[in-house]
C-alpha atoms as a PDB file:
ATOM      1  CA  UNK A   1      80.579 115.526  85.149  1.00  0.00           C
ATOM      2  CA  UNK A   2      83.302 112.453  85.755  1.00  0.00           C
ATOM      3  CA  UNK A   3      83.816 109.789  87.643  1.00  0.00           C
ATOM      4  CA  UNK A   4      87.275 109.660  89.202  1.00  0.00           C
ATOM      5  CA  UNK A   5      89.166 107.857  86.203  1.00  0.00           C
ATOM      6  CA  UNK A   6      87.971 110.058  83.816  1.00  0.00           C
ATOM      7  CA  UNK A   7      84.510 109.009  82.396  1.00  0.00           C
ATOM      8  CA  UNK A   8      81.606 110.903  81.328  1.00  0.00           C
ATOM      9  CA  UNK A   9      78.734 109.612  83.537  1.00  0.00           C
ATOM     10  CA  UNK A  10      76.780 112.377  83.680  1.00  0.00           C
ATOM     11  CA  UNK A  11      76.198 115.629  81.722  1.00  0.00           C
ATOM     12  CA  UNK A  12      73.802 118.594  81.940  1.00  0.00           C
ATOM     13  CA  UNK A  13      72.567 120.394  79.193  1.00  0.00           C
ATOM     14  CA  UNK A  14      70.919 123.937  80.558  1.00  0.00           C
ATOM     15  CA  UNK A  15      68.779 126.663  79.311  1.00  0.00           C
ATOM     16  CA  UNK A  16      66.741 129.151  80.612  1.00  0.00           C
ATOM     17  CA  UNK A  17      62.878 129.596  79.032  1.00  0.00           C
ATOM     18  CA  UNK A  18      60.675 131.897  79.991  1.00  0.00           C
ATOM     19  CA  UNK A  19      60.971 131.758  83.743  1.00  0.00           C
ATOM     20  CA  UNK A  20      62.497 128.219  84.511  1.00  0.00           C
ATOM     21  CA  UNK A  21      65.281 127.083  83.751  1.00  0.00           C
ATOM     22  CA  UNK A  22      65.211 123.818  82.350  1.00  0.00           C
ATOM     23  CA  UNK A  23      67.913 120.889  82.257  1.00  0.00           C
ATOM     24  CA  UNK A  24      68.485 118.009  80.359  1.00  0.00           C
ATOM     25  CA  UNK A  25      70.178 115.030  82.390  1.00  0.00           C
ATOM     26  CA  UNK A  26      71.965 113.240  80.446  1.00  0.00           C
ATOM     27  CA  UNK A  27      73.769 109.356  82.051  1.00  0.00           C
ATOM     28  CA  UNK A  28      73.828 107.946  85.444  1.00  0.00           C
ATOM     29  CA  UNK A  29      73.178 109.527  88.461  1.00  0.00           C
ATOM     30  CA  UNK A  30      75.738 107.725  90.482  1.00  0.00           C
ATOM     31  CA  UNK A  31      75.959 108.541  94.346  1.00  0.00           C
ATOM     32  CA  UNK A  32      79.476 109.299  94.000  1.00  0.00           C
ATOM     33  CA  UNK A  33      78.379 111.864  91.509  1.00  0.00           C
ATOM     34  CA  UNK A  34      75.272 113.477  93.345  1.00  0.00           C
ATOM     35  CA  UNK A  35      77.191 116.207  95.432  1.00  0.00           C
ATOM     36  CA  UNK A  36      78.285 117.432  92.121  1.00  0.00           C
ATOM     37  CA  UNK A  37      75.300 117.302  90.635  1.00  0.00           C
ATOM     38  CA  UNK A  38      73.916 118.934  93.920  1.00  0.00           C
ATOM     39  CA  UNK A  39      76.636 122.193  93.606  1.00  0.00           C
ATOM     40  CA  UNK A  40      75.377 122.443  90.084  1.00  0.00           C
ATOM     41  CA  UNK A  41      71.692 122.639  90.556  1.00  0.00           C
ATOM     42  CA  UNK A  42      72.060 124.957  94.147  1.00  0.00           C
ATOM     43  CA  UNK A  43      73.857 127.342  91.927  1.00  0.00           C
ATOM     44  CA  UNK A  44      71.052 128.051  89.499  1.00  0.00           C
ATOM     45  CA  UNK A  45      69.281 128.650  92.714  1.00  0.00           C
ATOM     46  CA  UNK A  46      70.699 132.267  92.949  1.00  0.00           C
ATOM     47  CA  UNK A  47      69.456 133.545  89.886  1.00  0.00           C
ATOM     48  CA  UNK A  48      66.369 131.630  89.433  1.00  0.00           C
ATOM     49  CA  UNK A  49      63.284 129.645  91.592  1.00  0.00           C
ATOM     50  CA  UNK A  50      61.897 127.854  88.694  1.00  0.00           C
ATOM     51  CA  UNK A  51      63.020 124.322  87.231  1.00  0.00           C
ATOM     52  CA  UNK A  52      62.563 121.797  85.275  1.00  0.00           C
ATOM     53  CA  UNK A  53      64.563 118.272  85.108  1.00  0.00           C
ATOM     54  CA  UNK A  54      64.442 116.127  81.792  1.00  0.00           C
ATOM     55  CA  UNK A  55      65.288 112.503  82.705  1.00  0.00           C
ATOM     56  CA  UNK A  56      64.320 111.270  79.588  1.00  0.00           C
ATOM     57  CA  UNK A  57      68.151 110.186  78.904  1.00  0.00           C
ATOM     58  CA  UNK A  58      68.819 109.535  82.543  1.00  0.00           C
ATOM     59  CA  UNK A  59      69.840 105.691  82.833  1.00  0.00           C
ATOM     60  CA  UNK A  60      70.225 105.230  86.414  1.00  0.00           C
ATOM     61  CA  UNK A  61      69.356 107.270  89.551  1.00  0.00           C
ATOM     62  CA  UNK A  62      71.240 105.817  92.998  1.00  0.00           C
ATOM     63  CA  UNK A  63      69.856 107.009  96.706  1.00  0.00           C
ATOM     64  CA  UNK A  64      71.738 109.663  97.100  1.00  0.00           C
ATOM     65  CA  UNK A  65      70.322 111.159  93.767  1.00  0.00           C
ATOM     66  CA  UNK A  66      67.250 110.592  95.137  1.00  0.00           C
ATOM     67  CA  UNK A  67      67.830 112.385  98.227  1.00  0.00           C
ATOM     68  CA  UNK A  68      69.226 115.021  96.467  1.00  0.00           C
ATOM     69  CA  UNK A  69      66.158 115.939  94.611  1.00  0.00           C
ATOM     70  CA  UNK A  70      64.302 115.723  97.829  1.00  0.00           C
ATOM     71  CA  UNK A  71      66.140 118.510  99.376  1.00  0.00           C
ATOM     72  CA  UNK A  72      66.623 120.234  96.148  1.00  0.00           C
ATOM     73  CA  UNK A  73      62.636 120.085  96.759  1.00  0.00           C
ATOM     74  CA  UNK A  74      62.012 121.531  99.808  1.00  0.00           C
ATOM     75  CA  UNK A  75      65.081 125.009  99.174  1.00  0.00           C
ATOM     76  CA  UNK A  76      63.032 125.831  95.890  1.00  0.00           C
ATOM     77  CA  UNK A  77      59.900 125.447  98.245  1.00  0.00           C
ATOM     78  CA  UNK A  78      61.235 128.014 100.503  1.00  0.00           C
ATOM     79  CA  UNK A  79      60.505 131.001  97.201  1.00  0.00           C
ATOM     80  CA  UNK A  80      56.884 131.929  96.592  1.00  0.00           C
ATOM     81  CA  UNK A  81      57.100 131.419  92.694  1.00  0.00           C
ATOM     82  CA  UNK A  82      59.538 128.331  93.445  1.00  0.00           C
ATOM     83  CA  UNK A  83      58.722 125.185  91.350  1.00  0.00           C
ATOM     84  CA  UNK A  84      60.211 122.015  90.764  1.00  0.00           C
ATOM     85  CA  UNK A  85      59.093 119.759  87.483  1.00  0.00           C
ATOM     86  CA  UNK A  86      60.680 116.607  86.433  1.00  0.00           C
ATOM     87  CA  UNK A  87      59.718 115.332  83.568  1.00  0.00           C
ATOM     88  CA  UNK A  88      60.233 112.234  80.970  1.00  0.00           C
ATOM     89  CA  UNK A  89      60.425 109.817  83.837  1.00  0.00           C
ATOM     90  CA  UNK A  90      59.742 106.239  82.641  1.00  0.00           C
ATOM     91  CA  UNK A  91      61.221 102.371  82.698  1.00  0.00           C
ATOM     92  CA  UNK A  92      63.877 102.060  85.285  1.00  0.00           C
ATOM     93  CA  UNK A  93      63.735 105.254  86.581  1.00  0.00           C
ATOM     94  CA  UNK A  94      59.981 105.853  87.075  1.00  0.00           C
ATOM     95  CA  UNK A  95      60.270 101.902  88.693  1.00  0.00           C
ATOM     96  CA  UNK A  96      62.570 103.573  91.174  1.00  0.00           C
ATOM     97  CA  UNK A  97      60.802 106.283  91.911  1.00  0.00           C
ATOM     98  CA  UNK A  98      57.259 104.536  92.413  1.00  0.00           C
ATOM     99  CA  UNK A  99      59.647 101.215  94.305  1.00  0.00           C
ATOM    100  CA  UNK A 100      61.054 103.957  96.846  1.00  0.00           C
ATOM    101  CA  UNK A 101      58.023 106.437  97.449  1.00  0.00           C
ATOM    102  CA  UNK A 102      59.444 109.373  95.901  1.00  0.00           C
ATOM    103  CA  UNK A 103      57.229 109.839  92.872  1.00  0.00           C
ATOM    104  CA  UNK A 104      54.317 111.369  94.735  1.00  0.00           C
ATOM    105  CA  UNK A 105      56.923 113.422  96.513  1.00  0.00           C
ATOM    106  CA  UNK A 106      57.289 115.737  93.057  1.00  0.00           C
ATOM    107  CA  UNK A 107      55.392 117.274  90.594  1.00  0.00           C
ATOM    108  CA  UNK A 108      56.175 114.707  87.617  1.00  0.00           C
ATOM    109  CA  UNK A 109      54.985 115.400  83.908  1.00  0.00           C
END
Protein backbone atom coordinates (compact mmCIF):
# COMPACT_ATOMS: atom_id res chain seq x y z
CA UNK A 1 0.00 0.00 0.00
CA UNK A 2 0.90 4.02 -0.50
CA UNK A 3 0.57 6.95 0.98
CA UNK A 4 -0.84 9.66 -1.27
CA UNK A 5 2.59 10.90 -2.86
CA UNK A 6 3.61 7.71 -3.72
CA UNK A 7 5.48 5.89 -0.84
CA UNK A 8 5.57 2.43 0.24
CA UNK A 9 4.40 2.53 3.90
CA UNK A 10 2.97 -0.53 4.17
CA UNK A 11 3.08 -3.95 2.43
CA UNK A 12 1.50 -7.38 2.98
CA UNK A 13 3.03 -10.45 2.23
CA UNK A 14 0.15 -13.42 2.25
CA UNK A 15 -0.05 -17.10 2.25
CA UNK A 16 -2.34 -19.56 3.09
CA UNK A 17 -1.05 -22.74 5.51
CA UNK A 18 -2.95 -25.31 6.46
CA UNK A 19 -6.14 -23.59 7.47
CA UNK A 20 -5.11 -19.87 8.22
CA UNK A 21 -3.98 -17.73 6.28
CA UNK A 22 -1.15 -15.97 7.50
CA UNK A 23 0.29 -12.34 6.73
CA UNK A 24 3.35 -10.68 7.08
CA UNK A 25 3.00 -6.78 7.82
CA UNK A 26 5.52 -5.20 6.64
CA UNK A 27 5.99 -0.76 7.59
CA UNK A 28 3.74 1.59 9.31
CA UNK A 29 0.36 1.25 10.00
CA UNK A 30 -0.59 4.81 9.45
CA UNK A 31 -4.35 5.84 10.08
CA UNK A 32 -4.55 7.22 6.75
CA UNK A 33 -3.62 3.78 5.59
CA UNK A 34 -5.91 1.53 7.89
CA UNK A 35 -9.14 1.50 5.65
CA UNK A 36 -6.91 -0.02 3.12
CA UNK A 37 -5.46 -2.24 5.13
CA UNK A 38 -9.07 -2.95 6.49
CA UNK A 39 -10.51 -3.81 2.58
CA UNK A 40 -7.53 -6.08 2.37
CA UNK A 41 -7.91 -8.19 5.41
CA UNK A 42 -12.19 -8.25 5.10
CA UNK A 43 -11.51 -9.76 1.77
CA UNK A 44 -9.65 -12.84 2.93
CA UNK A 45 -12.68 -13.06 5.08
CA UNK A 46 -14.73 -14.73 2.22
CA UNK A 47 -12.66 -17.55 1.64
CA UNK A 48 -11.21 -18.15 4.94
CA UNK A 49 -11.99 -17.70 9.10
CA UNK A 50 -8.53 -18.35 10.20
CA UNK A 51 -5.55 -15.73 10.57
CA UNK A 52 -2.59 -14.95 11.57
CA UNK A 53 -0.76 -11.32 11.63
CA UNK A 54 3.18 -11.14 11.74
CA UNK A 55 4.16 -7.70 13.13
CA UNK A 56 7.51 -8.59 13.54
CA UNK A 57 8.50 -5.84 10.75
CA UNK A 58 5.65 -3.58 11.67
CA UNK A 59 7.27 -0.13 12.83
CA UNK A 60 4.37 1.81 13.87
CA UNK A 61 0.67 1.05 14.56
CA UNK A 62 -1.67 4.52 14.83
CA UNK A 63 -5.43 4.29 16.53
CA UNK A 64 -7.15 3.64 13.82
CA UNK A 65 -4.95 0.46 13.18
CA UNK A 66 -5.75 -0.40 16.39
CA UNK A 67 -9.34 -0.16 16.00
CA UNK A 68 -9.17 -1.90 13.02
CA UNK A 69 -7.91 -5.06 14.47
CA UNK A 70 -10.53 -4.75 17.10
CA UNK A 71 -13.32 -5.08 14.72
CA UNK A 72 -11.39 -7.27 12.46
CA UNK A 73 -11.70 -9.26 15.96
CA UNK A 74 -15.04 -9.48 16.72
CA UNK A 75 -16.33 -10.42 12.31
CA UNK A 76 -13.81 -13.47 12.54
CA UNK A 77 -15.56 -14.11 16.01
CA UNK A 78 -18.84 -14.30 14.37
CA UNK A 79 -17.43 -18.13 12.45
CA UNK A 80 -17.23 -21.15 14.74
CA UNK A 81 -13.61 -22.16 13.59
CA UNK A 82 -12.81 -18.24 13.37
CA UNK A 83 -9.40 -17.27 14.93
CA UNK A 84 -7.38 -14.36 15.10
CA UNK A 85 -3.37 -14.66 16.08
CA UNK A 86 -0.95 -11.89 16.02
CA UNK A 87 2.20 -12.64 16.52
CA UNK A 88 5.97 -11.13 16.82
CA UNK A 89 4.68 -8.18 18.75
CA UNK A 90 7.51 -6.48 20.69
CA UNK A 91 9.33 -2.83 21.42
CA UNK A 92 7.15 -0.06 20.23
CA UNK A 93 4.44 -1.93 19.18
CA UNK A 94 3.85 -4.36 22.08
CA UNK A 95 4.40 -0.74 24.31
CA UNK A 96 1.33 0.36 22.40
CA UNK A 97 -0.59 -2.33 22.73
CA UNK A 98 -0.03 -2.95 26.62
CA UNK A 99 -0.11 1.55 26.91
CA UNK A 100 -3.72 1.39 25.22
CA UNK A 101 -5.37 -1.92 26.65
CA UNK A 102 -5.53 -3.79 23.56
CA UNK A 103 -3.06 -6.58 24.18
CA UNK A 104 -5.33 -8.66 26.37
CA UNK A 105 -7.99 -7.92 23.80
CA UNK A 106 -6.15 -10.69 21.28
CA UNK A 107 -4.71 -13.85 21.29
CA UNK A 108 -0.88 -12.70 20.98
CA UNK A 109 2.04 -15.32 20.44
Amino acid sequence: MVDELGNDILRLVESVEENSVCIKLIGAIRNELAYDLEDELYAFILLHHRFILDFEEVTFIASTGLQLLLDFQKRIDKYPDGSLVLTSISGTIEKTFLDTGYYDLFEIK
